[in-house]
N, C-alpha and C. Protein backbone atom coordinates (compact mmCIF):
# COMPACT_ATOMS: atom_id res chain seq x y z
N UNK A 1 -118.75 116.81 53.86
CA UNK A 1 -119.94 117.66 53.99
C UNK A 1 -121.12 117.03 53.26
N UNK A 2 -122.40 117.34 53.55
CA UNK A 2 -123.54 116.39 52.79
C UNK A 2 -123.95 117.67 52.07
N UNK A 3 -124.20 116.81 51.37
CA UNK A 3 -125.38 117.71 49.76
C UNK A 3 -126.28 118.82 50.19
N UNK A 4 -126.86 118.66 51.24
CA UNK A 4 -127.51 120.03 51.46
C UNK A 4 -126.77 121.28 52.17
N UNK A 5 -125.64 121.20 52.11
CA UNK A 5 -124.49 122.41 53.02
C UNK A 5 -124.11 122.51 51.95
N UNK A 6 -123.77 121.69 50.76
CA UNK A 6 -122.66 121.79 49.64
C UNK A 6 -123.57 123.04 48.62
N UNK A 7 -124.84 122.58 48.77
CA UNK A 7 -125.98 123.04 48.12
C UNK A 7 -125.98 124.62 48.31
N UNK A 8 -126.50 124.68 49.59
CA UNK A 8 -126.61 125.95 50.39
C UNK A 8 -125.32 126.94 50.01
N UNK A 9 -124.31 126.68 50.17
CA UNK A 9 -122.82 127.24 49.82
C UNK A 9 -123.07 127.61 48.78
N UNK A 10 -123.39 127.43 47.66
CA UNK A 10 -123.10 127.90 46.17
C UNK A 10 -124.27 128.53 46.05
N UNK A 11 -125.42 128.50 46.86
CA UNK A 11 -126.19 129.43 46.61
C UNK A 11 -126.11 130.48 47.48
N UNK A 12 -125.17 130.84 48.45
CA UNK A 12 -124.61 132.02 49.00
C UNK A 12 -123.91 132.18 48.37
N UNK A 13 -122.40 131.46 47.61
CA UNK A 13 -121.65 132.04 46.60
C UNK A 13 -122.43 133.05 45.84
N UNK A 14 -123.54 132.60 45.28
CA UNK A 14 -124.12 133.35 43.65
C UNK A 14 -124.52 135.12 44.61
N UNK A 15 -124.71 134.86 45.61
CA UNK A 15 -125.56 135.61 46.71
C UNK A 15 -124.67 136.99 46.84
N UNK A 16 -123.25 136.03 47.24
CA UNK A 16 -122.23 137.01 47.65
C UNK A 16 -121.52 137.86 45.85
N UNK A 17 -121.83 137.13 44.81
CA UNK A 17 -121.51 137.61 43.91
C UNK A 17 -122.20 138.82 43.54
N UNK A 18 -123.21 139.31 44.19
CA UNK A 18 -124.70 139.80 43.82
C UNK A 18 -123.71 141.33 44.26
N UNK A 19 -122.86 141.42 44.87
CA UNK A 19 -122.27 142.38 45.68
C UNK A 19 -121.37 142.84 44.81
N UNK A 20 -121.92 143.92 44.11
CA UNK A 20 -121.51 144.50 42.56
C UNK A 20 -120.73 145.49 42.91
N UNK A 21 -119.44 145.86 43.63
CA UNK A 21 -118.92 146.94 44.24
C UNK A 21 -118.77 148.41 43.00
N UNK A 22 -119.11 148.18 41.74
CA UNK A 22 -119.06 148.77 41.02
C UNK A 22 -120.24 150.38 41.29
N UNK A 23 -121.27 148.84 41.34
CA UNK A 23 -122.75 149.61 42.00
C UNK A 23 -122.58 150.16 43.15
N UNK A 24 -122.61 149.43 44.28
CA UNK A 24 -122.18 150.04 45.36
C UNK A 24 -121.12 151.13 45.72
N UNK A 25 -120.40 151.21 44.96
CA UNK A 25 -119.06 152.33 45.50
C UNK A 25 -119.72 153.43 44.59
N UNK A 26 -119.91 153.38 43.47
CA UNK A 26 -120.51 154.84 42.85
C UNK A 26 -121.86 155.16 43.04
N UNK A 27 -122.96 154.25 43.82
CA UNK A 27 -123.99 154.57 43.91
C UNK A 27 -123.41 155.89 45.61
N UNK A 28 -122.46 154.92 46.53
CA UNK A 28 -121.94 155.59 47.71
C UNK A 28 -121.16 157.05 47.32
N UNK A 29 -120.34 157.21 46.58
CA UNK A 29 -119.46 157.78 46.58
C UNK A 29 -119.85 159.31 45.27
N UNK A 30 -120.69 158.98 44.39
CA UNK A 30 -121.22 159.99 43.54
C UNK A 30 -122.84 159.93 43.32
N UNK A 31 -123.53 158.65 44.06
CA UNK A 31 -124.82 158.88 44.14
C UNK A 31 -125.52 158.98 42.58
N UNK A 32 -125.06 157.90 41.97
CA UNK A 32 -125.58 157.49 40.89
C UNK A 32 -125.43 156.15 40.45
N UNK A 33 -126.26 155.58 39.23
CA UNK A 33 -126.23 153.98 38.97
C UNK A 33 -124.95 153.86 37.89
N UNK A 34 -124.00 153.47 38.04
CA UNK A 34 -122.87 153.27 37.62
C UNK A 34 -123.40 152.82 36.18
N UNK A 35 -124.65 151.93 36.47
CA UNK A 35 -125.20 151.58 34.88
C UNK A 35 -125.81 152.29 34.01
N UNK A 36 -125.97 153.22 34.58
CA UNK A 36 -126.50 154.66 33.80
C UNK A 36 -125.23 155.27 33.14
N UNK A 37 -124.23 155.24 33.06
CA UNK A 37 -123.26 155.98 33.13
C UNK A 37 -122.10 155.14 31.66
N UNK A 38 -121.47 155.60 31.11
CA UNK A 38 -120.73 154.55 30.30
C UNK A 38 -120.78 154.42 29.55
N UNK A 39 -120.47 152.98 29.52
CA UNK A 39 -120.66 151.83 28.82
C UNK A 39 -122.45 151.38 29.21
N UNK A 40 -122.62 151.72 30.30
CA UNK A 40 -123.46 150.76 31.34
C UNK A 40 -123.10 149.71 31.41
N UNK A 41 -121.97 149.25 32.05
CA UNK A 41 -121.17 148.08 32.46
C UNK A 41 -121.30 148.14 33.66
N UNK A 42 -121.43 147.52 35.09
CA UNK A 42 -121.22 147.77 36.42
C UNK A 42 -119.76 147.38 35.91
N UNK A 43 -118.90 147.53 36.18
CA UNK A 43 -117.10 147.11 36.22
C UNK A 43 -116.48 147.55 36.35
N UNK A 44 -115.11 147.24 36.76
CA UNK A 44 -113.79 148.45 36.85
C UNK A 44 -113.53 148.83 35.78
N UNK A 45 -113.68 148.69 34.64
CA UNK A 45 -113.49 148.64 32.78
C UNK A 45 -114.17 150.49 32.97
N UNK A 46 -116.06 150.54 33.21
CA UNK A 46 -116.38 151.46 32.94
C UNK A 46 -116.78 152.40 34.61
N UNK A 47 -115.99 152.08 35.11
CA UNK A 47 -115.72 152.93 36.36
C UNK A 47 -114.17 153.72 36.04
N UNK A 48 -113.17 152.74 35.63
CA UNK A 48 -112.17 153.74 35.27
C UNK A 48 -112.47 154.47 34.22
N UNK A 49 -113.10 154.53 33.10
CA UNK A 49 -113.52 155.54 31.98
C UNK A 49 -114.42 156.75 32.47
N UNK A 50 -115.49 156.23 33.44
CA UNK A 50 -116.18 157.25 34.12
C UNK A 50 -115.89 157.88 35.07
N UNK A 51 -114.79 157.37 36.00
CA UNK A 51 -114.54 157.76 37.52
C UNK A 51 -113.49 157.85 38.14
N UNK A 52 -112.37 157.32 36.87
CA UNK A 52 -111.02 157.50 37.14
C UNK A 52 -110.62 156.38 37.89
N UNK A 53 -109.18 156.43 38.23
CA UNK A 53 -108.33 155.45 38.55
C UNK A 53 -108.31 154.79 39.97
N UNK A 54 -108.91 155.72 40.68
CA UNK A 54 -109.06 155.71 42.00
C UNK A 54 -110.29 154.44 42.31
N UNK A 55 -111.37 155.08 42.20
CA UNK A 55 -112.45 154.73 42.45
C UNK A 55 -112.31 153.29 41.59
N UNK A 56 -111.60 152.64 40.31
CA UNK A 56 -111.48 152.18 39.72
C UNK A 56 -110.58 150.64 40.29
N UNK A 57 -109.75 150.76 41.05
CA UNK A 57 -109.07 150.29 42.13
C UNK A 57 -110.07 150.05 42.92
N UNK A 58 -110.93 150.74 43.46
CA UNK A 58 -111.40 150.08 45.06
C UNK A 58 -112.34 149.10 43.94
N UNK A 59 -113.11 149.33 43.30
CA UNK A 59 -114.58 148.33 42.32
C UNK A 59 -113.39 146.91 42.34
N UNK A 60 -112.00 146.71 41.49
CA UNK A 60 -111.68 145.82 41.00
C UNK A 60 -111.13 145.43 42.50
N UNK A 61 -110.93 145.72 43.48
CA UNK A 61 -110.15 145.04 45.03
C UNK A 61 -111.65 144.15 45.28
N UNK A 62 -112.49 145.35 45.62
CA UNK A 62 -113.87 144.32 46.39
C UNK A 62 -114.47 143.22 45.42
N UNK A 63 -114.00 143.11 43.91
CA UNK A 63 -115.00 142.26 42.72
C UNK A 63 -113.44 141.09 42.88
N UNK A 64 -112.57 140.99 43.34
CA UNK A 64 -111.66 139.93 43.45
C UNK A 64 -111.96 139.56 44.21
N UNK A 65 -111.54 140.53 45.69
CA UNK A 65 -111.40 139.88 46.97
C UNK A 65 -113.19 138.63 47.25
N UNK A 66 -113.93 138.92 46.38
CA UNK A 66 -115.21 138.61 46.74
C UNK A 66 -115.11 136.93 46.23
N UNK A 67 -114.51 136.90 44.83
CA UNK A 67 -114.13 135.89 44.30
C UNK A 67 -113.55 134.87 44.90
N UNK A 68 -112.12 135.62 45.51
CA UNK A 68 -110.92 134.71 45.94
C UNK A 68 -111.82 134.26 47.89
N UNK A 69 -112.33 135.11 48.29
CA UNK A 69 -112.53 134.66 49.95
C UNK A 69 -113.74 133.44 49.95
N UNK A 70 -114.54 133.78 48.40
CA UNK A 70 -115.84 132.12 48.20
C UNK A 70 -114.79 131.20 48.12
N UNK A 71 -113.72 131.29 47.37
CA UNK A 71 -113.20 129.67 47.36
C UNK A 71 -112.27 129.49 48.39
N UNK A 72 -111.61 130.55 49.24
CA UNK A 72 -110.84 130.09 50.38
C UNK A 72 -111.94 129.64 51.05
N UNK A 73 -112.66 130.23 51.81
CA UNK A 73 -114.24 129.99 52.62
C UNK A 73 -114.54 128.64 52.10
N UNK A 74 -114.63 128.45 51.00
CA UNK A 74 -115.27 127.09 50.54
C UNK A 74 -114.09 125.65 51.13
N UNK A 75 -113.24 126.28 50.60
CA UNK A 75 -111.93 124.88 51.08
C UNK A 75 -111.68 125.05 52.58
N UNK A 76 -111.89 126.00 53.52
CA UNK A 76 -112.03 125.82 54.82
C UNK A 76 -112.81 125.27 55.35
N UNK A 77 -113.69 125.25 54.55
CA UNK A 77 -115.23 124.61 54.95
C UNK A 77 -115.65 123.12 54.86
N UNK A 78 -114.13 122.77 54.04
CA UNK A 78 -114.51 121.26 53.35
C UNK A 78 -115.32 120.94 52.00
N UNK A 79 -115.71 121.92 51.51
CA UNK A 79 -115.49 121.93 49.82
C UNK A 79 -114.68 121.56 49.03
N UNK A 80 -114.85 120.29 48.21
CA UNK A 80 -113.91 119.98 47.17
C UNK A 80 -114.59 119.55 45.73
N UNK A 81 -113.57 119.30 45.21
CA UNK A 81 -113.91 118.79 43.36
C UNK A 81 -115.29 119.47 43.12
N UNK A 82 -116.07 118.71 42.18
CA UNK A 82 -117.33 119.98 41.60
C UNK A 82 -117.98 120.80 42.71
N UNK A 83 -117.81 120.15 43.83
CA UNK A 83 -118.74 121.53 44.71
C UNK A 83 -118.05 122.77 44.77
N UNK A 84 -116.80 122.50 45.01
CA UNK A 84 -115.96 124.01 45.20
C UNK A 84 -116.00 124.83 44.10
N UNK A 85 -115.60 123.97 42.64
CA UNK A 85 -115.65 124.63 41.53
C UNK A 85 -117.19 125.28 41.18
N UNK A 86 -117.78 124.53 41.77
CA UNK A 86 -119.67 124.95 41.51
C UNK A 86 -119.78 126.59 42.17
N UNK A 87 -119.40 126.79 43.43
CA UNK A 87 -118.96 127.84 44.23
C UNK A 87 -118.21 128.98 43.21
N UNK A 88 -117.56 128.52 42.71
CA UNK A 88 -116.89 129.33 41.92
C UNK A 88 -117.39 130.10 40.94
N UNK A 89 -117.64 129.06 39.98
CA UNK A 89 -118.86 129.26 39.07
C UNK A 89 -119.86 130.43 39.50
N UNK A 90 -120.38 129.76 40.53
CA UNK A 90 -121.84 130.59 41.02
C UNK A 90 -121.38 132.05 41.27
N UNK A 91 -120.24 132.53 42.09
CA UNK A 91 -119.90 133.76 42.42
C UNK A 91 -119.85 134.58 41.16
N UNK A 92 -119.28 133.71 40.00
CA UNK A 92 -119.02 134.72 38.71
C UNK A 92 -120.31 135.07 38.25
N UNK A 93 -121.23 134.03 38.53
CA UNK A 93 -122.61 134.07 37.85
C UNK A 93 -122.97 134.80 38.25
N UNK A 94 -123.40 135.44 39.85
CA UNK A 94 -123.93 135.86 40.73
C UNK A 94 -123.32 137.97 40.39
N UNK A 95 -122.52 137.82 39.73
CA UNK A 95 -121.73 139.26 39.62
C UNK A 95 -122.10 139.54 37.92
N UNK A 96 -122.24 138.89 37.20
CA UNK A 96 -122.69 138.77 36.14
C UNK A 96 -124.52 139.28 36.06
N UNK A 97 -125.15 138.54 36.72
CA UNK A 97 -126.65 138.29 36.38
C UNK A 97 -126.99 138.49 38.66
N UNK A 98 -127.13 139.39 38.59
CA UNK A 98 -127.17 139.82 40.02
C UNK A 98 -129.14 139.57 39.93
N UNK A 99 -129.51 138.90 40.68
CA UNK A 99 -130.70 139.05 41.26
C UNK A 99 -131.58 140.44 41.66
N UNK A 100 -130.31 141.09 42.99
CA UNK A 100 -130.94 142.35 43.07
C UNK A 100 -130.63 143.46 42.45
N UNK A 101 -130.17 143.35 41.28
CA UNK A 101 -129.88 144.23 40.31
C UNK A 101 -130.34 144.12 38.54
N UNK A 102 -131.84 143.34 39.21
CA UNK A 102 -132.31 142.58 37.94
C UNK A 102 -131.63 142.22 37.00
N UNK A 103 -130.22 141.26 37.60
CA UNK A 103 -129.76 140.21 36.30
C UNK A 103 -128.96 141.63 35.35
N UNK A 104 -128.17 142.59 35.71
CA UNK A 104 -127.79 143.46 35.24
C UNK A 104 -126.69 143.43 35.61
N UNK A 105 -125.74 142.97 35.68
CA UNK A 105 -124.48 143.08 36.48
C UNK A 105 -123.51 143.48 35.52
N UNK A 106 -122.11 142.94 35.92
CA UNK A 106 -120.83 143.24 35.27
C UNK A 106 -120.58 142.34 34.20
N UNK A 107 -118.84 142.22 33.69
CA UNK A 107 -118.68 141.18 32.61
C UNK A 107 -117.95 139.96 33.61
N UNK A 108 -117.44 140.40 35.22
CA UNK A 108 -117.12 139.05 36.04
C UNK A 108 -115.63 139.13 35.84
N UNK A 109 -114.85 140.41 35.00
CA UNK A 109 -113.54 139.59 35.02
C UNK A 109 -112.21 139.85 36.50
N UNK A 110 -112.77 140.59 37.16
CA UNK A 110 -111.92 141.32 38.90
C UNK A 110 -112.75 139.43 39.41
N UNK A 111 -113.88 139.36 39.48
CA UNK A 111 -114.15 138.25 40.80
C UNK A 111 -113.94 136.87 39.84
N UNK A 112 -113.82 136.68 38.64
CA UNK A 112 -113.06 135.46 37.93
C UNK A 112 -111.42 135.56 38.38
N UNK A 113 -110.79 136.35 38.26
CA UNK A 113 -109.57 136.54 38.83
C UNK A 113 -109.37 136.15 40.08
N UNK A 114 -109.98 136.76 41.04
CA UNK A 114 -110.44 136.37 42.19
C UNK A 114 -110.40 134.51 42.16
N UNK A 115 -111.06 134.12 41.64
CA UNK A 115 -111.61 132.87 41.99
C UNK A 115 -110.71 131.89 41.62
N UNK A 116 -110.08 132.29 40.24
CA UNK A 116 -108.59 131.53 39.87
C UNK A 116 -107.60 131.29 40.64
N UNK A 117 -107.07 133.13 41.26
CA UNK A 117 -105.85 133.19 41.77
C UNK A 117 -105.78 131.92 43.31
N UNK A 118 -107.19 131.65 43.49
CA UNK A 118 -107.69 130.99 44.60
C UNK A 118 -106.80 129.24 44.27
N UNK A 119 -106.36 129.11 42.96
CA UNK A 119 -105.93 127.80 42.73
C UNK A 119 -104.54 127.95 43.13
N UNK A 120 -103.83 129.01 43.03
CA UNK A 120 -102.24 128.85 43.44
C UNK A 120 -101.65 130.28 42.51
N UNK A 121 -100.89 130.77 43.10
CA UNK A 121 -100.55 131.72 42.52
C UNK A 121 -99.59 131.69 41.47
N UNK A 122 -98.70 130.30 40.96
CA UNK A 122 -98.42 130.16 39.77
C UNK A 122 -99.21 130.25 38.46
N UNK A 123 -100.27 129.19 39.19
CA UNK A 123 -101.13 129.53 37.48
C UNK A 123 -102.50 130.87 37.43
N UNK A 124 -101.91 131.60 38.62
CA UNK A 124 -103.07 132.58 38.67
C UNK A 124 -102.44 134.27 37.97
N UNK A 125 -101.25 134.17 39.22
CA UNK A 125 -100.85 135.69 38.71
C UNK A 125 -99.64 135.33 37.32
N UNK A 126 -99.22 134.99 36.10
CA UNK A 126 -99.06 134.58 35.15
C UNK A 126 -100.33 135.28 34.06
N UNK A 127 -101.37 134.71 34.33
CA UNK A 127 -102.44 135.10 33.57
C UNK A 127 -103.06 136.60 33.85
N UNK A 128 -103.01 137.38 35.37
CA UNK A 128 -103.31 138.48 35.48
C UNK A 128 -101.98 139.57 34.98
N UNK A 129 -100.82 139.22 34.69
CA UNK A 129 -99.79 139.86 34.39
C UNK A 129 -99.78 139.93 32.43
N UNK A 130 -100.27 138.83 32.46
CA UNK A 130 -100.05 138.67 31.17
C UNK A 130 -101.44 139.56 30.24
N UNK A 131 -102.57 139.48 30.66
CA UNK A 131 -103.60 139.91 30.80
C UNK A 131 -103.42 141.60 30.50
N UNK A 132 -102.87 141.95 31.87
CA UNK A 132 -102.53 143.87 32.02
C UNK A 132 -101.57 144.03 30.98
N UNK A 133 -100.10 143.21 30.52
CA UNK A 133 -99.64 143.60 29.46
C UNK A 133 -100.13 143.82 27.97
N UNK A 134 -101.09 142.47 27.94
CA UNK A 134 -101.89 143.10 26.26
C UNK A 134 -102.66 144.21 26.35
N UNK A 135 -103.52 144.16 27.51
CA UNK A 135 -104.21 146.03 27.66
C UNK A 135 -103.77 146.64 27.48
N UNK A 136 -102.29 146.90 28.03
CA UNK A 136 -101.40 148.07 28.25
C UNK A 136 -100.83 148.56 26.50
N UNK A 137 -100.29 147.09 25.97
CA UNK A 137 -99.79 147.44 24.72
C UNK A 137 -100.80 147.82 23.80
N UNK A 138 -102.27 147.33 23.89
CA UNK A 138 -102.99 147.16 22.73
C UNK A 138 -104.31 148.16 23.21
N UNK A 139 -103.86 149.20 24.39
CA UNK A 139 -105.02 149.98 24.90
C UNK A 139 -106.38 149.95 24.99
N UNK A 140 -107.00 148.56 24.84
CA UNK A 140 -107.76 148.12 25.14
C UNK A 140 -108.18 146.53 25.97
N UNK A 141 -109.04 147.18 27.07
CA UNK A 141 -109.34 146.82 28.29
C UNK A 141 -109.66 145.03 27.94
N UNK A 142 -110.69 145.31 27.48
CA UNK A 142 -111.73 143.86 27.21
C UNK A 142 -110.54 142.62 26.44
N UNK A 143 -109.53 143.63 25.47
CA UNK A 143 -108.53 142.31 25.00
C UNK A 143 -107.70 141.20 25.91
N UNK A 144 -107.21 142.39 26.94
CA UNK A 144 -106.60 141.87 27.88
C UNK A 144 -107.11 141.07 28.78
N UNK A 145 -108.60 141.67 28.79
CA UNK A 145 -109.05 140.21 30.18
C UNK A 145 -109.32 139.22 29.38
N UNK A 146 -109.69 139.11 28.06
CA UNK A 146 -109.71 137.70 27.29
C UNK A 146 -108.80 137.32 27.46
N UNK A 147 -107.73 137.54 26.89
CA UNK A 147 -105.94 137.43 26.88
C UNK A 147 -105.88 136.54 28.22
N UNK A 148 -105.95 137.33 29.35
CA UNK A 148 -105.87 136.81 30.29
C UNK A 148 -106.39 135.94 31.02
N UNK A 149 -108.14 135.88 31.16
CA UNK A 149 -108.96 134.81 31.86
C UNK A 149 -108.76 133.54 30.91
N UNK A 150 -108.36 133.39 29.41
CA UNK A 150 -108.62 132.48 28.48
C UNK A 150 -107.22 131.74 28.54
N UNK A 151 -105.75 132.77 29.03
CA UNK A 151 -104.61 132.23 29.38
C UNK A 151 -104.72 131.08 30.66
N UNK A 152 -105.73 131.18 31.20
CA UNK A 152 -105.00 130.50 32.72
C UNK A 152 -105.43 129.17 32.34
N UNK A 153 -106.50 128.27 31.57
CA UNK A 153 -106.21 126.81 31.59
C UNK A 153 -105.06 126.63 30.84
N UNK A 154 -104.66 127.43 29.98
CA UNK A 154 -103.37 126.73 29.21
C UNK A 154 -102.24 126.51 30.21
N UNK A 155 -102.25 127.68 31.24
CA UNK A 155 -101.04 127.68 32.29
C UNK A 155 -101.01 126.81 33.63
N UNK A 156 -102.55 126.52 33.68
CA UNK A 156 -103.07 125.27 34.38
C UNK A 156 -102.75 123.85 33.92
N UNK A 157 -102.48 123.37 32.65
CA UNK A 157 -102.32 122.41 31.83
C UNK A 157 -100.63 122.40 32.27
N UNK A 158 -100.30 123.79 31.51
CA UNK A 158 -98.89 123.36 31.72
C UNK A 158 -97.62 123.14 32.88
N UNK A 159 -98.92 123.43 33.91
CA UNK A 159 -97.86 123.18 35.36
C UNK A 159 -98.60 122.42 36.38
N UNK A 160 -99.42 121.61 35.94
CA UNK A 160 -100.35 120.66 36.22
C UNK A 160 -100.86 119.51 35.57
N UNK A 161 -100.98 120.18 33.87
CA UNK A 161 -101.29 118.58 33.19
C UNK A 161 -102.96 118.54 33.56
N UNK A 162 -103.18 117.22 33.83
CA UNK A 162 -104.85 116.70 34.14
C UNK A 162 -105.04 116.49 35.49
N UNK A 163 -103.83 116.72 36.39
CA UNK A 163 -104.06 116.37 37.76
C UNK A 163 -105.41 117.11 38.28
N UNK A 164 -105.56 118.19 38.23
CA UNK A 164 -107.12 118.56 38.76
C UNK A 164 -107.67 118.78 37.84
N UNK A 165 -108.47 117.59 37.25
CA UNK A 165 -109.23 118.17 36.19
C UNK A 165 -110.62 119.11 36.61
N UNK A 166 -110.57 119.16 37.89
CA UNK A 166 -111.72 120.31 38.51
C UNK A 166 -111.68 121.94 38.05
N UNK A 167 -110.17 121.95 38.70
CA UNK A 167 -109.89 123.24 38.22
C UNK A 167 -109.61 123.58 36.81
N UNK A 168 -109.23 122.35 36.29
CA UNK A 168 -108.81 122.54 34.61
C UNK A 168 -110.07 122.97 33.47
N UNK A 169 -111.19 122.50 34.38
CA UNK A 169 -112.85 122.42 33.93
C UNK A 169 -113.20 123.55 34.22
N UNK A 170 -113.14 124.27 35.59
CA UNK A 170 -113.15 125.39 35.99
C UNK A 170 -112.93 126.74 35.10
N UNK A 171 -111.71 126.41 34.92
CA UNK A 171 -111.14 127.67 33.98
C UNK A 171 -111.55 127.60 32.44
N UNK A 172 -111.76 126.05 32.21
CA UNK A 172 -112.04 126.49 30.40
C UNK A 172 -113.44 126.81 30.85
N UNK A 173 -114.17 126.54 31.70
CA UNK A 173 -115.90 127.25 31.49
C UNK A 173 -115.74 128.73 31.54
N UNK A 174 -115.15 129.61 32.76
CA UNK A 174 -114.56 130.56 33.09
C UNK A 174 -113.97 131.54 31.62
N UNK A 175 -113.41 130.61 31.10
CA UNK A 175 -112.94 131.40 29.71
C UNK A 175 -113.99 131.44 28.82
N UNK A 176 -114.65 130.50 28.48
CA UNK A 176 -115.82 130.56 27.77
C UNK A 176 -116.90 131.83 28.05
N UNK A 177 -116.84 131.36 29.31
CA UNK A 177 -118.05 132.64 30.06
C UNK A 177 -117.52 134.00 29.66
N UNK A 178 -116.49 133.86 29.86
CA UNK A 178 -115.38 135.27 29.49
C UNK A 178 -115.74 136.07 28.06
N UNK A 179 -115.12 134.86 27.09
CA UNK A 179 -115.84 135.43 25.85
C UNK A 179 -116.95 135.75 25.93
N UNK A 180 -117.94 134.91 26.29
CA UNK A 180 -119.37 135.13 25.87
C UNK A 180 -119.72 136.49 26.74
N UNK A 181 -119.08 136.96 27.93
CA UNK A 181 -119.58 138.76 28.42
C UNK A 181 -118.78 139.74 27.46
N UNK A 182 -117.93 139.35 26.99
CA UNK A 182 -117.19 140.35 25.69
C UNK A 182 -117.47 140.07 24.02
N UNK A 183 -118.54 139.49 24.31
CA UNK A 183 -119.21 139.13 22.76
C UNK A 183 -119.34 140.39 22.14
N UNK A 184 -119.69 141.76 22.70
CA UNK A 184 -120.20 143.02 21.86
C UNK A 184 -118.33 143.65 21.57
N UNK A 185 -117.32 143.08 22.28
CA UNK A 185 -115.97 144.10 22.28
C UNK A 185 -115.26 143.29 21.42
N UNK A 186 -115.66 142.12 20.98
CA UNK A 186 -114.84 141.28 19.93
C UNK A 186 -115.21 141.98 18.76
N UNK A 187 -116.33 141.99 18.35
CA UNK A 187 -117.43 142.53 17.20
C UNK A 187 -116.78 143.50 17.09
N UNK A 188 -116.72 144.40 17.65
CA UNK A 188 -115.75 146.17 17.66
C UNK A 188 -114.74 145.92 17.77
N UNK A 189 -113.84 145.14 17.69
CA UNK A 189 -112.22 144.93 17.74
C UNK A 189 -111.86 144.39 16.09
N UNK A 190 -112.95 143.60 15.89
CA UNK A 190 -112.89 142.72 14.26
C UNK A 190 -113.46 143.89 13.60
N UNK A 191 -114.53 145.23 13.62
CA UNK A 191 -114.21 146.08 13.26
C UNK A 191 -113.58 147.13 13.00
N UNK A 192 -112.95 146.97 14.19
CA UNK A 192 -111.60 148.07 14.40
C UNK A 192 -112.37 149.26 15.49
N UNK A 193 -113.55 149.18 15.86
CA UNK A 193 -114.07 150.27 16.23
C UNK A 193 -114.13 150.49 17.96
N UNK A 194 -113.15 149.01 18.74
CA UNK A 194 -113.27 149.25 19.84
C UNK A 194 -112.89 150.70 20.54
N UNK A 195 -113.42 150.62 21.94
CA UNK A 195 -112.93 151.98 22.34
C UNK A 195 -111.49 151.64 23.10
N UNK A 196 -110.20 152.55 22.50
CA UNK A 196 -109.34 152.42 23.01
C UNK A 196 -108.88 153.52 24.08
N UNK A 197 -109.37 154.33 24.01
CA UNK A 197 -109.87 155.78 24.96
C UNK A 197 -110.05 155.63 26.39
N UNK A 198 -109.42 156.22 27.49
CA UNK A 198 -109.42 155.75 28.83
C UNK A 198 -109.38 157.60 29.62
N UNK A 199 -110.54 158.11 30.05
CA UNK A 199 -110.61 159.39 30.48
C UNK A 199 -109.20 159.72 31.59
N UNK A 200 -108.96 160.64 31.47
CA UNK A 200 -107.95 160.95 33.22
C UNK A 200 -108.54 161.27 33.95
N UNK A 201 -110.03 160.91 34.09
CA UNK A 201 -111.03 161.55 35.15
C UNK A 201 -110.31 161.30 36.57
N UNK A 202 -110.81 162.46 37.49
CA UNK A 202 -110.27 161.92 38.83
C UNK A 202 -110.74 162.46 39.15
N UNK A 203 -112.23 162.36 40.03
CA UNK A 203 -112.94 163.32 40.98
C UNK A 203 -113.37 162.95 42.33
């Protein structure tokens, strides 16, 4: 593929990331800004605290599936090494720092998942399993997706080594990025003051 398709692609990636289902399903479904609400997080994190389990499920299906179909789409397309991973990148960015949501978006961790599981499902679902178990034990949300998005280069390394160092690059930026959207839940965890509290809302 030439540089200006490779180009174009990752700037529909960031495009298609822009597609904040967080926003969209509760702006549809209760007719309000999900960012008003919360945390003011667009995410499945503060959709399940605000909106229950339900609604909480569909945000984290459409913020994966959005992830994982840029990089299938991309490798059908003939995307490889930094362009695909660039694609990748861009979608998380794009859900993160949304354009039409003035740069207000989510923390990225449903369409980072997404974009991983896109490498093989050994070194993908490992890290989303492992991920839901520290939440589960340690009742808080934000530990587990560190836990988890920050697990998958190690599990990339270890059933791969350096063979793609694309994807291996991929995921430690991915983890980095990770921390840096949970910079305010570390701070409250090293204080002890995270919220470990999860409503049974269901409306």
């Amino acid at each position: 593929m030439n540089t200006f398709i490779n180009i174009i692609y990752i700037i529909v990636a960031y495009l298609v990331g822009n597609l904040d289902f967080a926003y969209i399903i509760i702006k549809f479904k209760k007719g309000t800004d999900i960012r008003n609400e919360g945390s003011g997080n667009a995410g499945t994190a503060n959709v399940l605290r605000t909106f229950g389990k339900k609604l909480a499920i569909l945000v984290f299906v459409g913020d994966f599936l959005k992830g994982l179909l840029v990089m299938l789409v991309g490798q059908w397309i003939g995307l490889t090494g930094w362009w695909l991973m660039g694609a990748g990148l861009a979608v998380v960015l794009g859900h993160n720092w949304p354009v039409f949501l003035h740069f207000k978006g989510g923390k990225g961790v449903a369409t980072t998942i997404g974009v991983l599981c896109s490498q093989g499902l050994q070194v993908g679902i490992y890290p989303l399993v492992l991920g839901l178990s520290v939440a589960f034990v340690s009742k808080m949300i934000a530990l587990g997706s560190i836990v988890g998005v920050c697990s998958f280069p190690i599990f990339e390394f270890i059933y791969r080594g350096t063979s793609n160092i694309y994807v291996l690059t991929l995921g430690i930026a991915l983890a980095f990025l990770n921390v840096f959207q949970h910079r305010s839940n570390i701070v409250r965890m090293i204080q002890g003051k995270e919220n470990k509290a999860i409503k049974k809302k269901e409306n």
